[in-house]
PDB file of N, CA and C in Angstrom:
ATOM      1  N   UNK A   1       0.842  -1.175   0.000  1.00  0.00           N
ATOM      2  CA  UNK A   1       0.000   0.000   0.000  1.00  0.00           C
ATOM      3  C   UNK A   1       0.891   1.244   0.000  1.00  0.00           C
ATOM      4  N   UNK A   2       0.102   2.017  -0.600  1.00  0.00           N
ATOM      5  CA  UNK A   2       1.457   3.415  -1.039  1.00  0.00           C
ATOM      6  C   UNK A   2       0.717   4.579  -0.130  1.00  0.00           C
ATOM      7  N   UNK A   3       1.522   4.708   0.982  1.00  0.00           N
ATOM      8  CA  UNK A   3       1.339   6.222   1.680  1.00  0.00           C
ATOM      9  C   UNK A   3       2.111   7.286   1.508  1.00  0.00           C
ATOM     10  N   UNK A   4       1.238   8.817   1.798  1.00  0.00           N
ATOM     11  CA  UNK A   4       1.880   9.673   1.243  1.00  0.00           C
ATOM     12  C   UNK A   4       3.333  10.447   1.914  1.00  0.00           C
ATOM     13  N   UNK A   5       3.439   9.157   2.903  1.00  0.00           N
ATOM     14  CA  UNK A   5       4.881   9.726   3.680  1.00  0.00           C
ATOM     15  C   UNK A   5       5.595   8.525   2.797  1.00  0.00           C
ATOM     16  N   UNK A   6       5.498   7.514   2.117  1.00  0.00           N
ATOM     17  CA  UNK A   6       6.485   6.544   1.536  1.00  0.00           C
ATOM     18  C   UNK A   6       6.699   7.420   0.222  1.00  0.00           C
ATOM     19  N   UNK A   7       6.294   8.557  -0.523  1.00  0.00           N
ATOM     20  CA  UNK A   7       6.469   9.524  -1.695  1.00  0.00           C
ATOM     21  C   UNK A   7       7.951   9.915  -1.297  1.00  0.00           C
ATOM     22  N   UNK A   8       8.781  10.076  -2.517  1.00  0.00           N
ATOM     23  CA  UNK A   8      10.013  10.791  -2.254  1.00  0.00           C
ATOM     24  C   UNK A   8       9.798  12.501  -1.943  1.00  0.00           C
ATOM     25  N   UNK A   9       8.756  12.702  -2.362  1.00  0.00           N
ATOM     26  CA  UNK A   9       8.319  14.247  -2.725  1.00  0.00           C
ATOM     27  C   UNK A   9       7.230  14.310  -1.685  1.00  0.00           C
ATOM     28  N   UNK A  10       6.910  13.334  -0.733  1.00  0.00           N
ATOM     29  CA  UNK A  10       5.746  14.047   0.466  1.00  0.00           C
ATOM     30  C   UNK A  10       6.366  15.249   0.855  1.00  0.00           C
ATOM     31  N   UNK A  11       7.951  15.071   1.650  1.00  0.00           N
ATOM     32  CA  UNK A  11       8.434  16.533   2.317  1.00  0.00           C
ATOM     33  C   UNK A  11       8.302  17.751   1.194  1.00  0.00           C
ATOM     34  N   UNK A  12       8.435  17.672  -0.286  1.00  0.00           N
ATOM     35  CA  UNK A  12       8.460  18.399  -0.718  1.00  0.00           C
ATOM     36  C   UNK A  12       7.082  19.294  -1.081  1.00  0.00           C
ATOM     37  N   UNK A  13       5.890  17.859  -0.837  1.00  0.00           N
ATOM     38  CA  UNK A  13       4.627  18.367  -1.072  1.00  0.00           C
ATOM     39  C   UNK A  13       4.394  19.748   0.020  1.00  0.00           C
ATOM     40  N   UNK A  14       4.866  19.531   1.279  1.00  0.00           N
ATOM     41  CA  UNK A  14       4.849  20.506   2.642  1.00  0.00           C
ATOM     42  C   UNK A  14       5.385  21.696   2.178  1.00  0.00           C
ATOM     43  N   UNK A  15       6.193  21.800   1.015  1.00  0.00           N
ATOM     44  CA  UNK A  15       7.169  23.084   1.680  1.00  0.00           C
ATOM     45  C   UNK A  15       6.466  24.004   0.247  1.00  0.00           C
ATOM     46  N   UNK A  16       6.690  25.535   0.781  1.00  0.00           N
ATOM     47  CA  UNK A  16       6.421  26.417  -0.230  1.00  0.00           C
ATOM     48  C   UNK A  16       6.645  26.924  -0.885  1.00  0.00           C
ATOM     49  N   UNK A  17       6.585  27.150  -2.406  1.00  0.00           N
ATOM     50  CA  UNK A  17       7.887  28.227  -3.022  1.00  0.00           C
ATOM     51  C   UNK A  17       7.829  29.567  -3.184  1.00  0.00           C
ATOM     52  N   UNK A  18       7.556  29.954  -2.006  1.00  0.00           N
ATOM     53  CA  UNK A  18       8.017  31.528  -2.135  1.00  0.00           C
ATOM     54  C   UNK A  18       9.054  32.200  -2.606  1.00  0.00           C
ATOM     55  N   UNK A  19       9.000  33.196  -3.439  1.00  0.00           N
ATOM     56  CA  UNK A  19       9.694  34.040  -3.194  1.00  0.00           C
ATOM     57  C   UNK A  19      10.322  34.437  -2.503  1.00  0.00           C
ATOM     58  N   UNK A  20      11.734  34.728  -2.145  1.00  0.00           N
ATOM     59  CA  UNK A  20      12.418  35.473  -1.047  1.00  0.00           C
ATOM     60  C   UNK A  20      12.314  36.375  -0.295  1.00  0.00           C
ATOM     61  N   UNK A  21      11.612  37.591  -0.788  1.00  0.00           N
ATOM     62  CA  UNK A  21      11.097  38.494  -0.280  1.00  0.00           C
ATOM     63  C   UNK A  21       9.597  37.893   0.549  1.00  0.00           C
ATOM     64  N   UNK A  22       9.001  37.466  -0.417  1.00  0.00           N
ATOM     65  CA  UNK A  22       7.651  36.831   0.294  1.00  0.00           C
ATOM     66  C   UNK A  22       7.937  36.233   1.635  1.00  0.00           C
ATOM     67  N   UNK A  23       8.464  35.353   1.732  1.00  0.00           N
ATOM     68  CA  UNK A  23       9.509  34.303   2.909  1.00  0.00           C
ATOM     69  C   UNK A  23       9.926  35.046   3.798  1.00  0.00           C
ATOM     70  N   UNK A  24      10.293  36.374   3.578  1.00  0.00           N
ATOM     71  CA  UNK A  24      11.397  37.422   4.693  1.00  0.00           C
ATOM     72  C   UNK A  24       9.894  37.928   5.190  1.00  0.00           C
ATOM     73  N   UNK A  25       9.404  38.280   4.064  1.00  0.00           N
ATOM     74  CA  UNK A  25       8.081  39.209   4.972  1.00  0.00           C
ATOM     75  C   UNK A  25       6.635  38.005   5.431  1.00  0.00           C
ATOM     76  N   UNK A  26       6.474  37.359   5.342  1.00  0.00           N
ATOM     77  CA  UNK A  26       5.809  36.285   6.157  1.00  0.00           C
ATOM     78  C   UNK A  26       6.649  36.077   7.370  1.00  0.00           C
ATOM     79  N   UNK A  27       7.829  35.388   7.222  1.00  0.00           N
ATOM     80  CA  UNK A  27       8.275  35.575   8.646  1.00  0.00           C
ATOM     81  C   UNK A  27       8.407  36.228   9.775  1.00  0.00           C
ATOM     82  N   UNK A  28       8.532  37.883   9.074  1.00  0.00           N
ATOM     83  CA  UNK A  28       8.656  38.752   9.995  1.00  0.00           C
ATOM     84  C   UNK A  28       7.173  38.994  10.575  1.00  0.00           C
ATOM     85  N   UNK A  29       6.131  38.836   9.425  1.00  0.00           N
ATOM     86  CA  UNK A  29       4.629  38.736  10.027  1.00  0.00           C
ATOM     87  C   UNK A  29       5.158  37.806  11.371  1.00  0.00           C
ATOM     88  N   UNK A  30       5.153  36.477  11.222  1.00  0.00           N
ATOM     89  CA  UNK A  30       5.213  36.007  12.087  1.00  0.00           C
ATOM     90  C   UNK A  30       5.631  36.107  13.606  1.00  0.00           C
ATOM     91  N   UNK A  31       7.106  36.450  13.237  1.00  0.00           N
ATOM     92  CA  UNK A  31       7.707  37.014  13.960  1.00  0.00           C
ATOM     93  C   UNK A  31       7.378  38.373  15.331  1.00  0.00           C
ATOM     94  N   UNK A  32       6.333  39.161  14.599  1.00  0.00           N
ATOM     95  CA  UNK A  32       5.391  40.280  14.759  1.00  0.00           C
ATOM     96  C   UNK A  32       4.362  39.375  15.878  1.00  0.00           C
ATOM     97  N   UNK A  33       4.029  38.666  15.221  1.00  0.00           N
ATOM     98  CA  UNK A  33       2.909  38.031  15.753  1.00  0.00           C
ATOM     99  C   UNK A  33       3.085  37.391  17.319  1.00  0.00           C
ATOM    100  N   UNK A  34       4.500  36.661  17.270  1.00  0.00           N
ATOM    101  CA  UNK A  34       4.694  36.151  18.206  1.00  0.00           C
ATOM    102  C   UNK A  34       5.209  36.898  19.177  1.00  0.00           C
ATOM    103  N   UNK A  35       5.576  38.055  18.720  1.00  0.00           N
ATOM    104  CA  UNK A  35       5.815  39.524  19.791  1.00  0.00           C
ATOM    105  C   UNK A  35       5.050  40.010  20.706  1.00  0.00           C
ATOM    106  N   UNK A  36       3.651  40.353  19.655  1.00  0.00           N
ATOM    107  CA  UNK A  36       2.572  40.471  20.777  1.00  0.00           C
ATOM    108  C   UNK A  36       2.304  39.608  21.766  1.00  0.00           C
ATOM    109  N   UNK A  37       2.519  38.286  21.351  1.00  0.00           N
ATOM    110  CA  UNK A  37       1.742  37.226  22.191  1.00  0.00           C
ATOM    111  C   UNK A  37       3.164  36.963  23.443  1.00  0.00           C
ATOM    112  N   UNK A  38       4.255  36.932  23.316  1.00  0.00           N
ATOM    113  CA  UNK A  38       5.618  36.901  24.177  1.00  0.00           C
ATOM    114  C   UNK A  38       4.753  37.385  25.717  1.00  0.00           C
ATOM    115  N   UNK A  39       5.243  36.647  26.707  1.00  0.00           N
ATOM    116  CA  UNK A  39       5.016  36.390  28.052  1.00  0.00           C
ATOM    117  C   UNK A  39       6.095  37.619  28.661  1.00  0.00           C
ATOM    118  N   UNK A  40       7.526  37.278  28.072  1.00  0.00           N
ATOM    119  CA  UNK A  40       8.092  38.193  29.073  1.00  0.00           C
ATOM    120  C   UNK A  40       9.086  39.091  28.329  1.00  0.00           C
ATOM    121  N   UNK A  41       9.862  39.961  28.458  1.00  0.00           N
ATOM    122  CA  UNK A  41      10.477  40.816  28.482  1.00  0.00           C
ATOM    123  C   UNK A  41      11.543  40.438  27.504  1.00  0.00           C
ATOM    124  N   UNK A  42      12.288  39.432  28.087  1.00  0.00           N
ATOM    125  CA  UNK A  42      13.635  38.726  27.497  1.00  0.00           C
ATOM    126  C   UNK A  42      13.109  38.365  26.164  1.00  0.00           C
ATOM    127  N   UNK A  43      11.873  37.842  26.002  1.00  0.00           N
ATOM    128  CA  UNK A  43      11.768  37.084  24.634  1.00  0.00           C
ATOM    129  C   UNK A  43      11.421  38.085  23.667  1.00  0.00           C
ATOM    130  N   UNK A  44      10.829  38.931  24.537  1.00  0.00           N
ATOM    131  CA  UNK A  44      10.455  40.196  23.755  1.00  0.00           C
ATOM    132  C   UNK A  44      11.636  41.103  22.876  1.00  0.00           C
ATOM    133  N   UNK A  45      12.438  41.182  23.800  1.00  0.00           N
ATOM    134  CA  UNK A  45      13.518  41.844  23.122  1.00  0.00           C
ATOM    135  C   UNK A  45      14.185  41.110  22.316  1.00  0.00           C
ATOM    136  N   UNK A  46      14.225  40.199  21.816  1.00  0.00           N
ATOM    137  CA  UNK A  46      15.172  39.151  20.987  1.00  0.00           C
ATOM    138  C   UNK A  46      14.447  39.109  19.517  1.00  0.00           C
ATOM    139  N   UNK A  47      12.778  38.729  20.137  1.00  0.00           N
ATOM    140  CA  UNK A  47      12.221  38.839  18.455  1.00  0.00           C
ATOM    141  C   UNK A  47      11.923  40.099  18.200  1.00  0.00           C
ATOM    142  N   UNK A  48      12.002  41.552  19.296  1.00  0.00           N
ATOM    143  CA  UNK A  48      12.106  42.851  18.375  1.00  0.00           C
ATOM    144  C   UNK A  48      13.542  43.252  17.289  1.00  0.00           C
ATOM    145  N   UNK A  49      14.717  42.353  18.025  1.00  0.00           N
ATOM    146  CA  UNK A  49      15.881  42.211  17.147  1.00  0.00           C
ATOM    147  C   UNK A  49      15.999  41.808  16.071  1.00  0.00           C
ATOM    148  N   UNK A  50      15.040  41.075  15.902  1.00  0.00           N
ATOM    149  CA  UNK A  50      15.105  39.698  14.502  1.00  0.00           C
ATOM    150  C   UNK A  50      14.062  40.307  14.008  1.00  0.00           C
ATOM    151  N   UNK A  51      13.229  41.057  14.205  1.00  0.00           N
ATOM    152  CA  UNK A  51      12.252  42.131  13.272  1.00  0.00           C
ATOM    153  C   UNK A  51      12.824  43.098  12.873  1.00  0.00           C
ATOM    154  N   UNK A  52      13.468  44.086  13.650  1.00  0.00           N
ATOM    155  CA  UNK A  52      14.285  44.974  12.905  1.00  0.00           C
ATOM    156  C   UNK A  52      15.032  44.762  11.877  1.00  0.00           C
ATOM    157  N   UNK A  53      15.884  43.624  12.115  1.00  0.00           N
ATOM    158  CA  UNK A  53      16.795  43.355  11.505  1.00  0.00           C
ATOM    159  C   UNK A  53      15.855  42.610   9.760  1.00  0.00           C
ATOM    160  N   UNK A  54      14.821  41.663   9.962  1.00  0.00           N
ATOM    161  CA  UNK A  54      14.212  41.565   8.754  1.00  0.00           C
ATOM    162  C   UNK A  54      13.827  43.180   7.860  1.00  0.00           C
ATOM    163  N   UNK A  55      12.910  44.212   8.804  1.00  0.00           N
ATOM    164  CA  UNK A  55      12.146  44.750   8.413  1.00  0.00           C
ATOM    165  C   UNK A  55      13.985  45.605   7.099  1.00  0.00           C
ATOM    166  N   UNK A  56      14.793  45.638   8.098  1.00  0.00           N
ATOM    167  CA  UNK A  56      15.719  46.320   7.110  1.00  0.00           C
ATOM    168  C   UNK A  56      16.269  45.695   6.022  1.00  0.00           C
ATOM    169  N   UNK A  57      16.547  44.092   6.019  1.00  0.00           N
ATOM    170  CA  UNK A  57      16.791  43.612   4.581  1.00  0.00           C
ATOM    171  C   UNK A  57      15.136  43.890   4.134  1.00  0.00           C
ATOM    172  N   UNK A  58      14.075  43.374   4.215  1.00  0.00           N
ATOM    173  CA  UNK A  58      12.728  44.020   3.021  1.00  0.00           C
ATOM    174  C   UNK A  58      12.983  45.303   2.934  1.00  0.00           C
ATOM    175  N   UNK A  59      13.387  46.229   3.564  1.00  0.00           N
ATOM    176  CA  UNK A  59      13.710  47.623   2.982  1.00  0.00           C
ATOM    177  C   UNK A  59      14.637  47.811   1.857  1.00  0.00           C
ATOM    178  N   UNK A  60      15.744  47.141   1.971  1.00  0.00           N
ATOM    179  CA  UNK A  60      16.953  47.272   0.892  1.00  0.00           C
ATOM    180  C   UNK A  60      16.318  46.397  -0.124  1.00  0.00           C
ATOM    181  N   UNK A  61      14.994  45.722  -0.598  1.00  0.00           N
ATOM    182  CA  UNK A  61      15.137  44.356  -1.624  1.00  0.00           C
ATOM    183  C   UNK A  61      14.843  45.123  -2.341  1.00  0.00           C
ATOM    184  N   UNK A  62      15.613  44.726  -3.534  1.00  0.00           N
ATOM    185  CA  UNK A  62      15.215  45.061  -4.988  1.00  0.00           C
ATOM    186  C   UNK A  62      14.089  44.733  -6.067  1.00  0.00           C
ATOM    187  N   UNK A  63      13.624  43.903  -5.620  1.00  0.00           N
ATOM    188  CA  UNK A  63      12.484  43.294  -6.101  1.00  0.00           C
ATOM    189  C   UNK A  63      11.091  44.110  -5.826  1.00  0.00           C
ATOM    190  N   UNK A  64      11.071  44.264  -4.445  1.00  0.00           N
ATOM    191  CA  UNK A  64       9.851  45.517  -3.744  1.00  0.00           C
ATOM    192  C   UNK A  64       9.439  46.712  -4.547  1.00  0.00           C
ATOM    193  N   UNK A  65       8.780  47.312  -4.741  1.00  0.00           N
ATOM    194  CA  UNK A  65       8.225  48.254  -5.189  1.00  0.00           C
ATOM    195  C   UNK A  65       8.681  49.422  -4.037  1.00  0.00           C
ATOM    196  N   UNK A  66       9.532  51.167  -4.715  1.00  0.00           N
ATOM    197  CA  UNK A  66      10.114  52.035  -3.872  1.00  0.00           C
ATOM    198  C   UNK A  66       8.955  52.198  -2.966  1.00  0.00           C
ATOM    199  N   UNK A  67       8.044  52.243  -2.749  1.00  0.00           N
ATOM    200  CA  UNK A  67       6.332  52.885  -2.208  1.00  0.00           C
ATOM    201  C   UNK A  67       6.355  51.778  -1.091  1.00  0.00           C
ATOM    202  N   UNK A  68       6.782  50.443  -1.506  1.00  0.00           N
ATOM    203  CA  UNK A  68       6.686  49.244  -0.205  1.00  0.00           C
ATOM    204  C   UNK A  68       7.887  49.473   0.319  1.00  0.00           C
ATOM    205  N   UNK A  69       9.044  49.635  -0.167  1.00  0.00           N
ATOM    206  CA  UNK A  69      10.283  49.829   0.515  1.00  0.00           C
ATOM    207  C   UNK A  69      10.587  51.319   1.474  1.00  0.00           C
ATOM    208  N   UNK A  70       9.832  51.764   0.969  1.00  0.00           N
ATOM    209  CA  UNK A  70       9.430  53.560   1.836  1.00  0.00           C
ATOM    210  C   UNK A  70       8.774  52.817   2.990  1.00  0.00           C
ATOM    211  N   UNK A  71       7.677  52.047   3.175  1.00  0.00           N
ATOM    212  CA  UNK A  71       6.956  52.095   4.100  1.00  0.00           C
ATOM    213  C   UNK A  71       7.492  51.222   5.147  1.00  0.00           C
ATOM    214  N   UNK A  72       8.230  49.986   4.844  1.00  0.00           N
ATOM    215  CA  UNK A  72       8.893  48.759   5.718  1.00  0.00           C
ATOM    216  C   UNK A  72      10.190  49.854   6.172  1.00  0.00           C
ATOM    217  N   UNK A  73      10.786  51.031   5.544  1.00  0.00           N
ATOM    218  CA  UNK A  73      11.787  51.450   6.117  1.00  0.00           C
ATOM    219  C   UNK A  73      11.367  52.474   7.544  1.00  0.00           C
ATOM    220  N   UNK A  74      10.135  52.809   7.559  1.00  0.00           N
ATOM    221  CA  UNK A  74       9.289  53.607   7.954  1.00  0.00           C
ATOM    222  C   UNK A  74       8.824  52.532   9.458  1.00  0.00           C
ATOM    223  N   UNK A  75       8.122  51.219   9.002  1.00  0.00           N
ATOM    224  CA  UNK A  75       8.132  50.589  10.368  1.00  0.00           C
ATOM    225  C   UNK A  75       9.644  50.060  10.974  1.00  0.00           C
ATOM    226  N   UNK A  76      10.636  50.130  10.401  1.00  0.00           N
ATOM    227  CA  UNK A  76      12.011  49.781  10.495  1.00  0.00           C
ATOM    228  C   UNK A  76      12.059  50.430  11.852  1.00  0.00           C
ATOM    229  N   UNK A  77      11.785  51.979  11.343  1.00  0.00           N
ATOM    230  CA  UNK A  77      12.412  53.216  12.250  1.00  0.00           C
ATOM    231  C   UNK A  77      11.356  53.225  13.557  1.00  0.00           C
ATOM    232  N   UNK A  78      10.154  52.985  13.440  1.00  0.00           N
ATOM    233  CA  UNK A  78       9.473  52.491  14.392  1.00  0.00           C
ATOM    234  C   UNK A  78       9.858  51.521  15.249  1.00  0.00           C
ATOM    235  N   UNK A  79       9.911  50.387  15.104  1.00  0.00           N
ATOM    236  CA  UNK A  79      10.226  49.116  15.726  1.00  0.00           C
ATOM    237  C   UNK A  79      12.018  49.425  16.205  1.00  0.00           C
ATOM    238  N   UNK A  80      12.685  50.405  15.962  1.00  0.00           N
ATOM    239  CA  UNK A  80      13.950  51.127  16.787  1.00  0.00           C
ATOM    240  C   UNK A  80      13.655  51.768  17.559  1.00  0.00           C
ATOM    241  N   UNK A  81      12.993  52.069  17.304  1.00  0.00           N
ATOM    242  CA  UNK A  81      12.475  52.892  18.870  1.00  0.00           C
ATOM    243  C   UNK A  81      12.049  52.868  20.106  1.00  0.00           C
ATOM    244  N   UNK A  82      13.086  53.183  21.293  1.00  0.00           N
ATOM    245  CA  UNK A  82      12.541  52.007  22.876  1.00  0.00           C
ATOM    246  C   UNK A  82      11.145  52.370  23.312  1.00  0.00           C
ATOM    247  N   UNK A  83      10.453  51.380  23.711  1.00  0.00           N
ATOM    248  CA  UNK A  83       9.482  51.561  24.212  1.00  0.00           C
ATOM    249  C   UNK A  83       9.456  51.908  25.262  1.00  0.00           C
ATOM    250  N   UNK A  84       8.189  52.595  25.967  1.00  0.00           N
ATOM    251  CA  UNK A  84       8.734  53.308  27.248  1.00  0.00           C
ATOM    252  C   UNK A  84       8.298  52.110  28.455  1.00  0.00           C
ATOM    253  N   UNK A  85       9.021  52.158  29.464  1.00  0.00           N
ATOM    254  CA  UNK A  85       9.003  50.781  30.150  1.00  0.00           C
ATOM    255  C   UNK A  85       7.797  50.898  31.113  1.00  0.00           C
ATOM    256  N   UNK A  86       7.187  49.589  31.591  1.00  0.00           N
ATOM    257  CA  UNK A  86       5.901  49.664  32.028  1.00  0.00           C
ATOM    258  C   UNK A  86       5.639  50.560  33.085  1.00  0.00           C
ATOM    259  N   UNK A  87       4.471  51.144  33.356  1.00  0.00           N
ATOM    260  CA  UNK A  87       3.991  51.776  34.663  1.00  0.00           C
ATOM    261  C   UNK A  87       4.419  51.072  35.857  1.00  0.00           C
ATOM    262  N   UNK A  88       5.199  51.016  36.875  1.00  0.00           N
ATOM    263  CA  UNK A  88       5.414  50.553  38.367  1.00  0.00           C
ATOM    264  C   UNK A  88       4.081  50.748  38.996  1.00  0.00           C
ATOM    265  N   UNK A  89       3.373  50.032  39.297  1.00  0.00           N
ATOM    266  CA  UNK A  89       2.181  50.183  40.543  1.00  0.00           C
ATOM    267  C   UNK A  89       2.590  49.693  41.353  1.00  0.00           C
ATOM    268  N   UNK A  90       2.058  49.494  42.767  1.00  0.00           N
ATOM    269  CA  UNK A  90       1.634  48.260  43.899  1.00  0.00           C
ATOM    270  C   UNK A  90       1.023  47.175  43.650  1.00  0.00           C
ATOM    271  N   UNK A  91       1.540  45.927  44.064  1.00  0.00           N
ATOM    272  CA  UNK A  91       0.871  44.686  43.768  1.00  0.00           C
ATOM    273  C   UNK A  91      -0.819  44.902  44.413  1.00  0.00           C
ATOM    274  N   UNK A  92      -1.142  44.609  43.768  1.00  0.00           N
ATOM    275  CA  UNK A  92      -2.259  44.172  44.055  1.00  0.00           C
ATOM    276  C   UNK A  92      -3.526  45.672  43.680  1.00  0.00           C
ATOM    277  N   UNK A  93      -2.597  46.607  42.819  1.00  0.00           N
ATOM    278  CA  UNK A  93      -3.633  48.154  42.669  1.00  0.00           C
ATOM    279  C   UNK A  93      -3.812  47.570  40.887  1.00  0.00           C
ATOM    280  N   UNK A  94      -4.432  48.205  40.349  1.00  0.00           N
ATOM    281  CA  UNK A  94      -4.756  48.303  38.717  1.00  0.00           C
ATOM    282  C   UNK A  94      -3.976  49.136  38.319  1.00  0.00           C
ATOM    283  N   UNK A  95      -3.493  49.800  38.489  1.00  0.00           N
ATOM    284  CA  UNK A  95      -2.451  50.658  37.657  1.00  0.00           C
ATOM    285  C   UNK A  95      -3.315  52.490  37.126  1.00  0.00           C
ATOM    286  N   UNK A  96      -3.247  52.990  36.442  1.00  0.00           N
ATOM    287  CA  UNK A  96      -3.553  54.416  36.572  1.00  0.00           C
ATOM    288  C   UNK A  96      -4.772  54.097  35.545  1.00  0.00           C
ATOM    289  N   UNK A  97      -5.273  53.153  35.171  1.00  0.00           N
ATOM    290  CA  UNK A  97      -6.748  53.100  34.324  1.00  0.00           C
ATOM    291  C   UNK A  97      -7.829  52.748  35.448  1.00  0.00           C
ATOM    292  N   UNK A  98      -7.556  52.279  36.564  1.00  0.00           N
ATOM    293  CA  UNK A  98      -7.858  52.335  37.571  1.00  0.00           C
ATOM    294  C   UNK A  98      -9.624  53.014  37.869  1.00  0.00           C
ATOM    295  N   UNK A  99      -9.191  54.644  37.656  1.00  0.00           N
ATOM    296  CA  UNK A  99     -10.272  55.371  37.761  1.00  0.00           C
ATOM    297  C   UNK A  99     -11.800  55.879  36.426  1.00  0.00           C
ATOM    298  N   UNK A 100     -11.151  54.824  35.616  1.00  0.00           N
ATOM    299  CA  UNK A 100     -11.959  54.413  34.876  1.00  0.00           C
ATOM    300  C   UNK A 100     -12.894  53.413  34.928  1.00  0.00           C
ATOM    301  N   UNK A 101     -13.048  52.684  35.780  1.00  0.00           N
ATOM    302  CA  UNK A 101     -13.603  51.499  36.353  1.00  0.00           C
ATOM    303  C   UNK A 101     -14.908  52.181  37.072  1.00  0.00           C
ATOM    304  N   UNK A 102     -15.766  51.630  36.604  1.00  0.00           N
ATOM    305  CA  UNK A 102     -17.083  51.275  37.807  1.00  0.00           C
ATOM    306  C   UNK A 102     -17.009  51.268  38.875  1.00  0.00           C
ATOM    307  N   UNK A 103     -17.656  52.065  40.012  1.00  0.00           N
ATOM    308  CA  UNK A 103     -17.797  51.393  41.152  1.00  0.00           C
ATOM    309  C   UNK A 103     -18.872  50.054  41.674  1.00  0.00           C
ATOM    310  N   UNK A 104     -18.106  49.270  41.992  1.00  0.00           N
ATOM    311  CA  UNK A 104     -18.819  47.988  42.165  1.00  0.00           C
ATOM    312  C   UNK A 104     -20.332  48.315  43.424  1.00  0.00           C
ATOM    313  N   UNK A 105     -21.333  47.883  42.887  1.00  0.00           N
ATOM    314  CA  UNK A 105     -22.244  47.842  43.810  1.00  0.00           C
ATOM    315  C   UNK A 105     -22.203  47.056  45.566  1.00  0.00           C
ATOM    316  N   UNK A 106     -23.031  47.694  45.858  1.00  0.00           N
ATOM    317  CA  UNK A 106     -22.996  47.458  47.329  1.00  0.00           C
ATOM    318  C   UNK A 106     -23.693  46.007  48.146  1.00  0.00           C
ATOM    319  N   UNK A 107     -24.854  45.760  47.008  1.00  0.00           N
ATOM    320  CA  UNK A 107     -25.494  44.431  47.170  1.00  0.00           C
ATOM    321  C   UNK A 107     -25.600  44.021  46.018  1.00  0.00           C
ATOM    322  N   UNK A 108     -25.519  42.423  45.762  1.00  0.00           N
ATOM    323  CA  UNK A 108     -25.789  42.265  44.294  1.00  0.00           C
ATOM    324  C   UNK A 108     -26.604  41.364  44.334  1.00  0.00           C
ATOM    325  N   UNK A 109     -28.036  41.377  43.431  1.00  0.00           N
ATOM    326  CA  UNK A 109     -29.197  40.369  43.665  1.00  0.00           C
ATOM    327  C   UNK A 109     -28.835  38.832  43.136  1.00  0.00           C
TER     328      UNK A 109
END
């Protein structure tokens, strides 16, 4: 019986042929993606490194259109830029959005 992992070409069926540029900028999507979602600090700063550093080779590609290469150089200069480090509160306060909150009722049916 012929399965599609006994194919010489199954692994090849998996993989994609992107373009190079396509490949740099999917990744860095990715890359992006997994930024937001990052738990802590350390990991954070490592894949803002490896974004910068993509967003500036898609800036230099030759292939890009000047109008896409204007704009990736544009989040380049963004994503260099330190972010300002979190608000310090007290454990256990909400932080300064705080007074935006509802006051919780007094009895609740």
């Amino acid at each position: 019986m012929n399965t599609p992992n006994d194919s010489p070409t199954a692994a090849q069926d998996e993989e994609y042929g992107l373009p190079d540029s396509e490949a740099l900028l999917a990744g860095t999507l990715a890359l992006m993606t997994g930024h937001a979602q990052a738990c802590c600090d350390g990991r954070k700063a490592v894949l803002a490194r490896k974004i910068v550093s993509n967003l500036f080779l898609l800036s230099q590609h030759p292939v890009l259109t000047p109008a896409f290469r204007s704009m990736l150089w544009s989040l380049h200069g963004r994503w260099t830029q330190p972010l300002p480090p979190p608000e310090a509160h007290a454990p256990g306060t909400a932080g300064p959005l705080r007074g935006l909150w509802h006051a919780a009722p007094e009895v609740v049916q």
